[in-house]
PDB file of N, CA and C in Angstrom:
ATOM      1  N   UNK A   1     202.070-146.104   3.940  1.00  0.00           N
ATOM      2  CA  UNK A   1     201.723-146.163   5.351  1.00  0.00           C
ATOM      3  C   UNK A   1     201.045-147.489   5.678  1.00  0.00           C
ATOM      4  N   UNK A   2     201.648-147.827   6.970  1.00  0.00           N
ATOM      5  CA  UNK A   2     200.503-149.334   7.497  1.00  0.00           C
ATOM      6  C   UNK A   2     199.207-148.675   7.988  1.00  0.00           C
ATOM      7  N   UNK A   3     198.345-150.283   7.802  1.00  0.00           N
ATOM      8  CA  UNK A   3     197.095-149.641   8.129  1.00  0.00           C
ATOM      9  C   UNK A   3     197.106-149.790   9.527  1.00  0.00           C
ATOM     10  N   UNK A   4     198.088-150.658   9.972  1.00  0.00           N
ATOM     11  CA  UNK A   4     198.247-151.364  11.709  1.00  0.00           C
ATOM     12  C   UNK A   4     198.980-150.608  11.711  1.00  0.00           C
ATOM     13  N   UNK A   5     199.471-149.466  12.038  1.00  0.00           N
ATOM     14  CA  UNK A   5     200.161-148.761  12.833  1.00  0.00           C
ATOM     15  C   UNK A   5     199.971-148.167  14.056  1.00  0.00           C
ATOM     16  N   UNK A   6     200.698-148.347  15.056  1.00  0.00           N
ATOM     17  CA  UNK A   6     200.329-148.001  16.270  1.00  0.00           C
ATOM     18  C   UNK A   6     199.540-146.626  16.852  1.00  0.00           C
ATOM     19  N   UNK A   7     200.947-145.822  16.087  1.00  0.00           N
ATOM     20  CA  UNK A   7     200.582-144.377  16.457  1.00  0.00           C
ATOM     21  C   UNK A   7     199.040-144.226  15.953  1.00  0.00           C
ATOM     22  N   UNK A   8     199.143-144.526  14.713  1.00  0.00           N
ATOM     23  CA  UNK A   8     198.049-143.797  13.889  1.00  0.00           C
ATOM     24  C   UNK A   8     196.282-144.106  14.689  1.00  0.00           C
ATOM     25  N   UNK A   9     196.628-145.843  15.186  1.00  0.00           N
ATOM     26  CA  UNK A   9     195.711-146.243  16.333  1.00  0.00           C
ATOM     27  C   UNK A   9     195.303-145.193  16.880  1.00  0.00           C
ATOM     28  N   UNK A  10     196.532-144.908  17.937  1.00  0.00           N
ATOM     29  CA  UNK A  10     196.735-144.402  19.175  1.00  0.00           C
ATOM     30  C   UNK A  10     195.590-142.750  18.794  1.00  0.00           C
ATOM     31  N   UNK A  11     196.436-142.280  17.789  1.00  0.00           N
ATOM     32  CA  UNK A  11     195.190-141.020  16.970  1.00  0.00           C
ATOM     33  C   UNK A  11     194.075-141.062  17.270  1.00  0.00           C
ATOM     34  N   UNK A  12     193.608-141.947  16.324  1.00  0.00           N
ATOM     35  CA  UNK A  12     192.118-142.511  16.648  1.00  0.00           C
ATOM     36  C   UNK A  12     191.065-142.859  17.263  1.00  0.00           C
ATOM     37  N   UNK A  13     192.070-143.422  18.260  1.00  0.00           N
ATOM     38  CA  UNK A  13     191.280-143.872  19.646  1.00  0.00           C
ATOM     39  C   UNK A  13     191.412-142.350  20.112  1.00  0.00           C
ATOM     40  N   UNK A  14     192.262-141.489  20.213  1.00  0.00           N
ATOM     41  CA  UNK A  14     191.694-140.348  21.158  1.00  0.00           C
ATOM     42  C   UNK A  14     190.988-139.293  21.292  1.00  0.00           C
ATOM     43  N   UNK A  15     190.150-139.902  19.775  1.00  0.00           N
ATOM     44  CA  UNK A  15     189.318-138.778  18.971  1.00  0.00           C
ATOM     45  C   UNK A  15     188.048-138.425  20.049  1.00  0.00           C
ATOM     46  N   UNK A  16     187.840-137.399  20.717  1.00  0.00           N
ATOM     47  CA  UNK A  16     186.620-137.138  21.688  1.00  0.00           C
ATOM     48  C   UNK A  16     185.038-137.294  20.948  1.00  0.00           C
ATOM     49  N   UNK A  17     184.372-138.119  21.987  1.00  0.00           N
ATOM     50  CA  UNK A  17     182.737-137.727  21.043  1.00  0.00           C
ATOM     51  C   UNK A  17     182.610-136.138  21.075  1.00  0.00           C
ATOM     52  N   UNK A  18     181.789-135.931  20.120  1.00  0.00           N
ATOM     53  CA  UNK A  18     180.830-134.399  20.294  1.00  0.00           C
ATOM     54  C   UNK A  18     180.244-134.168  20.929  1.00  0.00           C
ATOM     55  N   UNK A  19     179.948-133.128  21.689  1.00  0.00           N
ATOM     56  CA  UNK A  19     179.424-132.817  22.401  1.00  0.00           C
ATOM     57  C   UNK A  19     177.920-132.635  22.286  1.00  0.00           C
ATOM     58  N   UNK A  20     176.961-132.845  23.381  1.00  0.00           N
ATOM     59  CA  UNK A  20     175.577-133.186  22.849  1.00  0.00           C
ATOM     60  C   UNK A  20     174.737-131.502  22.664  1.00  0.00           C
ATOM     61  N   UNK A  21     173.858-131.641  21.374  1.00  0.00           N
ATOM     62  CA  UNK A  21     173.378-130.575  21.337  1.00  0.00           C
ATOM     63  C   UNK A  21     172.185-130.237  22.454  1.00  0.00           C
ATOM     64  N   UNK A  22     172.007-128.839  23.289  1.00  0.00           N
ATOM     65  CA  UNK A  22     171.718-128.756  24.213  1.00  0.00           C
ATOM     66  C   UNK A  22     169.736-128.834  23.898  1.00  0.00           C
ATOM     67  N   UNK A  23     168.999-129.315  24.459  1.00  0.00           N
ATOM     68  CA  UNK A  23     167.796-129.707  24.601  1.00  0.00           C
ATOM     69  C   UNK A  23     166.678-128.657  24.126  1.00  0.00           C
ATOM     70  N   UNK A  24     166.037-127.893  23.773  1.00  0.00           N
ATOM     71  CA  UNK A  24     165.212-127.111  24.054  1.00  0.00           C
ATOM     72  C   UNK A  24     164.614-127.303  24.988  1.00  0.00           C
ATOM     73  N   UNK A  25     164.360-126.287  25.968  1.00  0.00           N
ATOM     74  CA  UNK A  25     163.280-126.456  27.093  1.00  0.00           C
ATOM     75  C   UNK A  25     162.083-126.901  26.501  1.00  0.00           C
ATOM     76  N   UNK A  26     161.051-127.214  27.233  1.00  0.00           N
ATOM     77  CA  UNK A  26     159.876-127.556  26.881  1.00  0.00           C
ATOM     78  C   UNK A  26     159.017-126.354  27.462  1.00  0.00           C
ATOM     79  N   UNK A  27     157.981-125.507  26.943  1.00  0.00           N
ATOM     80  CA  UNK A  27     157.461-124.549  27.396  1.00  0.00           C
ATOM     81  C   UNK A  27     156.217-124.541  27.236  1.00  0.00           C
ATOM     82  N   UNK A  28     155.461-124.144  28.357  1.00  0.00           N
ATOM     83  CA  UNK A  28     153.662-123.873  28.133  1.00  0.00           C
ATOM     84  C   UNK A  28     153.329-123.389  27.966  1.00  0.00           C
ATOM     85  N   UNK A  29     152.407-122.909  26.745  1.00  0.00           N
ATOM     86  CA  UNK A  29     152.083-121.633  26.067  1.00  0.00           C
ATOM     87  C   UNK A  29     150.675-121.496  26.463  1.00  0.00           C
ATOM     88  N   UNK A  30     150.206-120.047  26.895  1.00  0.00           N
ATOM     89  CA  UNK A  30     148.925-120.009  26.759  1.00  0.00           C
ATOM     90  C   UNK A  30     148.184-118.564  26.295  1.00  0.00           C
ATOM     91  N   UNK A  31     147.124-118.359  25.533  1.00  0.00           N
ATOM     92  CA  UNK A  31     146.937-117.418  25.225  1.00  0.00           C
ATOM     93  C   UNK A  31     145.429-116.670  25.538  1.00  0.00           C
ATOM     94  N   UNK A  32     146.094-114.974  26.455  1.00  0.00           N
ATOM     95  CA  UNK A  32     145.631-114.522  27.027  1.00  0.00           C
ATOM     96  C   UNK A  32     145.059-112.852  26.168  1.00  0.00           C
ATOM     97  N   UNK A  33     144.146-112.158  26.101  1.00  0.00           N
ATOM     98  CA  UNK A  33     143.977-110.836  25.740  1.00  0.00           C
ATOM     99  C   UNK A  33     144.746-111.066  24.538  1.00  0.00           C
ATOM    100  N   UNK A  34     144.521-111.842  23.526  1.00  0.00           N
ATOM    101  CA  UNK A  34     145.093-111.973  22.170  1.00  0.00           C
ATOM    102  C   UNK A  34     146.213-111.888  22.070  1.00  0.00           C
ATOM    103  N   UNK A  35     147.266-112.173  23.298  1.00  0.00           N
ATOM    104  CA  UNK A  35     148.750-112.611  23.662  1.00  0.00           C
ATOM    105  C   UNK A  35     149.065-113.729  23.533  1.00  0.00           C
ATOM    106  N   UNK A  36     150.343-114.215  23.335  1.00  0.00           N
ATOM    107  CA  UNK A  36     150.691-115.608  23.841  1.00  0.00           C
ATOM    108  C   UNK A  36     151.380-114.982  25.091  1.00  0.00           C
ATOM    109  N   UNK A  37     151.626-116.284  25.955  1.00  0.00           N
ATOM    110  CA  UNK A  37     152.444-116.410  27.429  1.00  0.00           C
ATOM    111  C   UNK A  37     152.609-117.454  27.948  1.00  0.00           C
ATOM    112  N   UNK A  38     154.011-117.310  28.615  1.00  0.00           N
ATOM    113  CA  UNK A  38     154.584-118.014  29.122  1.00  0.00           C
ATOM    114  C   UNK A  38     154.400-118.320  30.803  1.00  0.00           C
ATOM    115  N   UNK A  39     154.774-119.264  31.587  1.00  0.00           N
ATOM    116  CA  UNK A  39     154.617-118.749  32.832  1.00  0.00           C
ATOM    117  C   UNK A  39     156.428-118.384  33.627  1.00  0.00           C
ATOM    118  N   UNK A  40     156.456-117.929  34.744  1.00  0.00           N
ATOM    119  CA  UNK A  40     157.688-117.168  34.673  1.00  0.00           C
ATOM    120  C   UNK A  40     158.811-118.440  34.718  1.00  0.00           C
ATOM    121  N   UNK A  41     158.010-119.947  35.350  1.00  0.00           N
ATOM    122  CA  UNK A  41     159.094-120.604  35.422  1.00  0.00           C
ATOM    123  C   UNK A  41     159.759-121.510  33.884  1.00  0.00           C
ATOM    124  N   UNK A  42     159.024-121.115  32.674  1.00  0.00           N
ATOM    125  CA  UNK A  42     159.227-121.137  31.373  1.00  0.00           C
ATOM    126  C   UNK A  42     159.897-120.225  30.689  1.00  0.00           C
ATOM    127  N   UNK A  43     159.724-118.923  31.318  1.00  0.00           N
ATOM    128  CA  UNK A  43     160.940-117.897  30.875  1.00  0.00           C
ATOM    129  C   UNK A  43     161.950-118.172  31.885  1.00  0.00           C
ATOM    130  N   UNK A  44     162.280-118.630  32.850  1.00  0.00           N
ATOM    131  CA  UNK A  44     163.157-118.990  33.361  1.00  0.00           C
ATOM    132  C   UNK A  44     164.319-119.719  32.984  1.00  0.00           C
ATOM    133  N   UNK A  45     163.628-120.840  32.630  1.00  0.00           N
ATOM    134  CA  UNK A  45     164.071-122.143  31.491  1.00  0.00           C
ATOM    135  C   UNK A  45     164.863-121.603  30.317  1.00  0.00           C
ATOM    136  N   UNK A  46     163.872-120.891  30.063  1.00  0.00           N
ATOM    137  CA  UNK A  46     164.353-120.042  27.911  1.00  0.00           C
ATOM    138  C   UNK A  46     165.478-119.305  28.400  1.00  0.00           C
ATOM    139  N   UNK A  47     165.340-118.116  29.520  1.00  0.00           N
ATOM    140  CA  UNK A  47     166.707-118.049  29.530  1.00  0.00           C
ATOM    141  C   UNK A  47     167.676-118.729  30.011  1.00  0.00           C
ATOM    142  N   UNK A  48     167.761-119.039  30.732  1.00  0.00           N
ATOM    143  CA  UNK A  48     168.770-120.513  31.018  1.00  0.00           C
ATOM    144  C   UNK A  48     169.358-120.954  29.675  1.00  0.00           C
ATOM    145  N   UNK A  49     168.427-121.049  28.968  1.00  0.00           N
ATOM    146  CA  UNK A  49     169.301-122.199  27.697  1.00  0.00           C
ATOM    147  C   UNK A  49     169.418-121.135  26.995  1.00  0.00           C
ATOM    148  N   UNK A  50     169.247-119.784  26.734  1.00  0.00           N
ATOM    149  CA  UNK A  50     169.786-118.907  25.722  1.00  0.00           C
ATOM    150  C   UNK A  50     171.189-118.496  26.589  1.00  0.00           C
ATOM    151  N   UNK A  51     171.543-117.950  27.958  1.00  0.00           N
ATOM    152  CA  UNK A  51     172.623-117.428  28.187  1.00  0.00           C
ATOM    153  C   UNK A  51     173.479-118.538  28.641  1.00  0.00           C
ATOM    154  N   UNK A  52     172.719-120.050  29.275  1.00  0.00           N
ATOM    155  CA  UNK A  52     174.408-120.445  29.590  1.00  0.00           C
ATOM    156  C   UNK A  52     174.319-121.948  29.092  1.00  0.00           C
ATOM    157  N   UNK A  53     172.917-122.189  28.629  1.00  0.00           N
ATOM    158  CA  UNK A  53     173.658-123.575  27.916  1.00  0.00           C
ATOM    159  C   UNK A  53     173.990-123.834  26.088  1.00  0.00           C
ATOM    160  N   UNK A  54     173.741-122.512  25.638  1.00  0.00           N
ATOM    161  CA  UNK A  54     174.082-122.152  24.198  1.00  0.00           C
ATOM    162  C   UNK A  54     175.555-121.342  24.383  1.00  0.00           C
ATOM    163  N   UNK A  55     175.661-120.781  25.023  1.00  0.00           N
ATOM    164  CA  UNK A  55     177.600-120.279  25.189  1.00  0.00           C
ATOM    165  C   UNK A  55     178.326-121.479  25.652  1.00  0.00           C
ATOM    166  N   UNK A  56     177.792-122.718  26.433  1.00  0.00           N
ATOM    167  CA  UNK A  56     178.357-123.906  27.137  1.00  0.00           C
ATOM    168  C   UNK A  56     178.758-124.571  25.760  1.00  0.00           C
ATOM    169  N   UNK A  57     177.540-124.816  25.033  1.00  0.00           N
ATOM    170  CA  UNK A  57     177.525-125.760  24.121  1.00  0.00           C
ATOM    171  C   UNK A  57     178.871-125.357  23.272  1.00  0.00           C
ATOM    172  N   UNK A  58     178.493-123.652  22.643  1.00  0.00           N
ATOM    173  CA  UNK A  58     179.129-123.692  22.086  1.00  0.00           C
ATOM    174  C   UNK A  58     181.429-123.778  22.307  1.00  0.00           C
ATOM    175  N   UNK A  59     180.996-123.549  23.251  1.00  0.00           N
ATOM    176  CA  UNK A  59     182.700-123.580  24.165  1.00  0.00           C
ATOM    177  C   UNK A  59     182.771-125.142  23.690  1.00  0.00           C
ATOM    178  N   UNK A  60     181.981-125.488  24.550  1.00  0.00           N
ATOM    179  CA  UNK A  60     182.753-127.363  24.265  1.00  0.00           C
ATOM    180  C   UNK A  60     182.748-127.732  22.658  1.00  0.00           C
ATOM    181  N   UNK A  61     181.749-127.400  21.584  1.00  0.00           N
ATOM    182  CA  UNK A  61     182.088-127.768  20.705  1.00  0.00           C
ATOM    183  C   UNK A  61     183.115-127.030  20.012  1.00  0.00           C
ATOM    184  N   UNK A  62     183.652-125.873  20.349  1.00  0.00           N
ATOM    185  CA  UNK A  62     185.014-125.407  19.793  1.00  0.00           C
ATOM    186  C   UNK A  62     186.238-126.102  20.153  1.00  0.00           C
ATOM    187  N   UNK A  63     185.972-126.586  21.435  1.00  0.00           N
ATOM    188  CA  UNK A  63     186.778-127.168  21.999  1.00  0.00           C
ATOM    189  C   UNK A  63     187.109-128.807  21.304  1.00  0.00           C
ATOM    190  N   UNK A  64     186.386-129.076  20.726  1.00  0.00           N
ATOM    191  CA  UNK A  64     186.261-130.305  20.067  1.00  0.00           C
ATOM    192  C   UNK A  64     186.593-130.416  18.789  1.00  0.00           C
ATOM    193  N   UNK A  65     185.843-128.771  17.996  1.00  0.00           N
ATOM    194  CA  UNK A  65     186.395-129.097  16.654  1.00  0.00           C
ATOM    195  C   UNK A  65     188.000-128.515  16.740  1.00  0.00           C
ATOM    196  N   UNK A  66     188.446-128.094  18.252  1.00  0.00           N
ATOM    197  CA  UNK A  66     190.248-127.851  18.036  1.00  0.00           C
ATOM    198  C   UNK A  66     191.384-129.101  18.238  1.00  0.00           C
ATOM    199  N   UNK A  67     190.252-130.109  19.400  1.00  0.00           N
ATOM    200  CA  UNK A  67     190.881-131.773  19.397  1.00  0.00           C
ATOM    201  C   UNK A  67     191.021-132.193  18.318  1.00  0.00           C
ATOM    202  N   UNK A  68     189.733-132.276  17.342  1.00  0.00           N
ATOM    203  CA  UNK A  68     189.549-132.956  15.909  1.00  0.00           C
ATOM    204  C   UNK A  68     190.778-132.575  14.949  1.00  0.00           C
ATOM    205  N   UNK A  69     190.884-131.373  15.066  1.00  0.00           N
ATOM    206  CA  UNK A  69     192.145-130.951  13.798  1.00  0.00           C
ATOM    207  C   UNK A  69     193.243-131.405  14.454  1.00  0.00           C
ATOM    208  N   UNK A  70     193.643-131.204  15.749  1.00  0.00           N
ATOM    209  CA  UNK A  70     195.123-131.603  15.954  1.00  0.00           C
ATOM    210  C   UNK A  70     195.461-133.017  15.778  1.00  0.00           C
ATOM    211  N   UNK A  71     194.185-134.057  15.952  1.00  0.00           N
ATOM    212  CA  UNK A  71     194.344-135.034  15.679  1.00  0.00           C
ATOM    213  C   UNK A  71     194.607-135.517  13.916  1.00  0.00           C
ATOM    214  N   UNK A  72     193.143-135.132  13.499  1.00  0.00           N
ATOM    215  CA  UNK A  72     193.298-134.975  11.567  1.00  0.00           C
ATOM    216  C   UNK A  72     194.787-134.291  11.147  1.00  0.00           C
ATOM    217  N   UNK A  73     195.404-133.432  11.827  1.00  0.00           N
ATOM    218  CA  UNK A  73     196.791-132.686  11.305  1.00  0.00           C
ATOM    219  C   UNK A  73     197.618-133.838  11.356  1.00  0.00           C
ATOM    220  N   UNK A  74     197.636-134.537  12.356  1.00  0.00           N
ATOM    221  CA  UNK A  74     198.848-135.337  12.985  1.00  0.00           C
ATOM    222  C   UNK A  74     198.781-136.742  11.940  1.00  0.00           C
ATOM    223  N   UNK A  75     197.343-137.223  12.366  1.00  0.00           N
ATOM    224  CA  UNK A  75     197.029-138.331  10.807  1.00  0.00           C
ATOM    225  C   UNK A  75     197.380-138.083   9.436  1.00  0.00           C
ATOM    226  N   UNK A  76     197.287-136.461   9.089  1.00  0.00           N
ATOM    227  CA  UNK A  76     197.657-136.447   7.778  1.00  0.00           C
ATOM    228  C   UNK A  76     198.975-136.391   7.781  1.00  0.00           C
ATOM    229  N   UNK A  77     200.070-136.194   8.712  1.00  0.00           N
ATOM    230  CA  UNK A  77     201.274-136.263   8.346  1.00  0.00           C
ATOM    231  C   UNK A  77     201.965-137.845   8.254  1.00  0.00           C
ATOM    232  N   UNK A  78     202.853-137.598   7.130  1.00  0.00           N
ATOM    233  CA  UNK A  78     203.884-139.240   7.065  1.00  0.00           C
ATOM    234  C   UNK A  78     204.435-139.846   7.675  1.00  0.00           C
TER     235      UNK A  78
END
């Protein structure tokens, strides 16, 4: 195989970045009657990033590791 080959370029270049891992909120803890707590707009946040930016994340990065193979499949062939 050339190492200048077009196609194989062409592969390469269309490899997508990854997708970014989603942030943890930042949360204020304070402790009350030998509790910890949150305030509601911190559980707000937590859920937010547990129901839709951890199912987001994970969609797009499936979605990425299914670009990655079709591309790696296509490179590994002759």
């Amino acid at each position: 195989m050339e190492e200048n080959d077009p196609y194989r370029q062409i592969l390469v270049s269309m490899a997508p970045e990854a997708p970014p891992i989603p942030v943890f909120p930042t949360l204020s803890w304070s402790y009350e009657n030998s509790l910890y707590c949150i305030e509601e707009a911190d559980a707000d946040a937590l859920l937010d990033y547990g129901e839709n930016e951890l199912p987001l994340f994970a969609h797009r990065y499936g979605q990425y590791v299914r670009q990655m193979r079709l591309i790696l499949d296509a490179l590994a062939k002759p």
